[in-house]
Protein backbone atom coordinates (compact mmCIF):
# COMPACT_ATOMS: atom_id res chain seq x y z
CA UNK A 1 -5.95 3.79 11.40
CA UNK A 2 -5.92 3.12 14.92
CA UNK A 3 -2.89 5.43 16.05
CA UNK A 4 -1.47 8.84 14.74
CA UNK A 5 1.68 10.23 16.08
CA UNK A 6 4.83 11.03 15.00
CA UNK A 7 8.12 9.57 14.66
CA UNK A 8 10.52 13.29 15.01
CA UNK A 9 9.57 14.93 11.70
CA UNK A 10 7.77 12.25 10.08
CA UNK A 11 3.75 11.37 10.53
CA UNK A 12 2.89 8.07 11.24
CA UNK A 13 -0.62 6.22 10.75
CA UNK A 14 -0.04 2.69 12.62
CA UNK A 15 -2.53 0.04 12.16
CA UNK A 16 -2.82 -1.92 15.43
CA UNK A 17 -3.52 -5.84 14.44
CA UNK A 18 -4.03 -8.60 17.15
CA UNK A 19 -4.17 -12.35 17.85
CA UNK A 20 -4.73 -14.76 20.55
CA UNK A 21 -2.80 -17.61 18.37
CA UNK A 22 -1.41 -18.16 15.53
CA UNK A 23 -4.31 -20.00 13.75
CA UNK A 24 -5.28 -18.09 11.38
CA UNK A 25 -1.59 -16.26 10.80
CA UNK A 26 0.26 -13.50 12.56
CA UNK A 27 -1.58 -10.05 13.14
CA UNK A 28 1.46 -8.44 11.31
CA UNK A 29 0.98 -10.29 7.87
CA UNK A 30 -2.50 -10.34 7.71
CA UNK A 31 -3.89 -9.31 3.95
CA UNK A 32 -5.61 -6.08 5.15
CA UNK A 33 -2.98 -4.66 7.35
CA UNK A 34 0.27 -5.34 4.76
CA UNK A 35 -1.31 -4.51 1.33
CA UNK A 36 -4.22 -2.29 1.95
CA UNK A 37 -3.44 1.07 1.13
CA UNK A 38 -4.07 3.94 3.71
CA UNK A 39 -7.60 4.14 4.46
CA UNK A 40 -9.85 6.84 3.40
CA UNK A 41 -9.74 8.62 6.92
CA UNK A 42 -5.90 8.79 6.83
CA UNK A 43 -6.03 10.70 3.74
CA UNK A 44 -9.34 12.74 4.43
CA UNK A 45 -7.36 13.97 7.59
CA UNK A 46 -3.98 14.61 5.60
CA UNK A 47 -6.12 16.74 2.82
CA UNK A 48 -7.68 18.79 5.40
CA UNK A 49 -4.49 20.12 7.00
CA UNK A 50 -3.10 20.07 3.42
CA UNK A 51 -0.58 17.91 4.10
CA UNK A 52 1.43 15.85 1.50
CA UNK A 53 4.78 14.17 1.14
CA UNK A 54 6.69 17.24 0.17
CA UNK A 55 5.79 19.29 3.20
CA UNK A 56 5.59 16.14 5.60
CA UNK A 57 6.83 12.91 5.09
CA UNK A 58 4.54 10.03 6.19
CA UNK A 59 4.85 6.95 7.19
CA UNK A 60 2.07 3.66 7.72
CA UNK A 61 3.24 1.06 10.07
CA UNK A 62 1.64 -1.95 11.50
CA UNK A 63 2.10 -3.19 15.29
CA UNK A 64 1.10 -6.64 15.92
CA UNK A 65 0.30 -8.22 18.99
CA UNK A 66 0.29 -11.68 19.70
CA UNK A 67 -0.62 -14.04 22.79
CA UNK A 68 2.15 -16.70 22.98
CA UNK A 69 1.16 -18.21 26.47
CA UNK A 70 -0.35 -15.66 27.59
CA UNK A 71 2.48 -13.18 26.77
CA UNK A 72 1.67 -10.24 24.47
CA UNK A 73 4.38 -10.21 21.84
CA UNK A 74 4.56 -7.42 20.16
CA UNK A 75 6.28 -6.81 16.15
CA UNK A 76 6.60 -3.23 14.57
CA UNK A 77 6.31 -3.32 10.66
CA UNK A 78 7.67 0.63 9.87
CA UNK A 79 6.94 1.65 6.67
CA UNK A 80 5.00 -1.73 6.37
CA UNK A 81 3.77 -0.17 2.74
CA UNK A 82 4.32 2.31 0.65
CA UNK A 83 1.66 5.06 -0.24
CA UNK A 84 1.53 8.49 -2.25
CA UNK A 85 -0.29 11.03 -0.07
């Protein structure tokens, strides 16, 4: 997970995924950042504080970033899969 914050009441783990073209697909659809679960750090840091869905609802987005001509452009995927925490 590259960022933690929150979104009001909700946690969210955001996975930041970027690209300088479009070769090899768009940083927001890539394999690991749509359909890989939340990593092992994300819920090693949730079980510490003994945090789970029922006293926090969580969230894991991904932000991609994109070079179009030397423009960043930049997609947010909320909720870009779903996990049991």
């Amino acid at each position: 997970m590259d960022i933690i914050a929150r979104d009001g009441a909700t946690l969210v783990f955001v996975e930041v995924k970027a690209r300088d073209s479009h070769a090899f697909g768009r940083g927001g659809r890539s394999g690991d950042a749509v359909q890989a679960p939340p990593d092992r750090a994300a819920r090693a840091r949730l079980h510490a504080r003994d945090i789970t869905s029922s006293n926090c609802p969580c969230r894991f987005d991904v932000v991609s970033i994109h070079f179009d001509a030397g423009e960043p452009v930049i997609e947010v995927f909320q909720g870009a899969f779903d996990a049991t925490v």
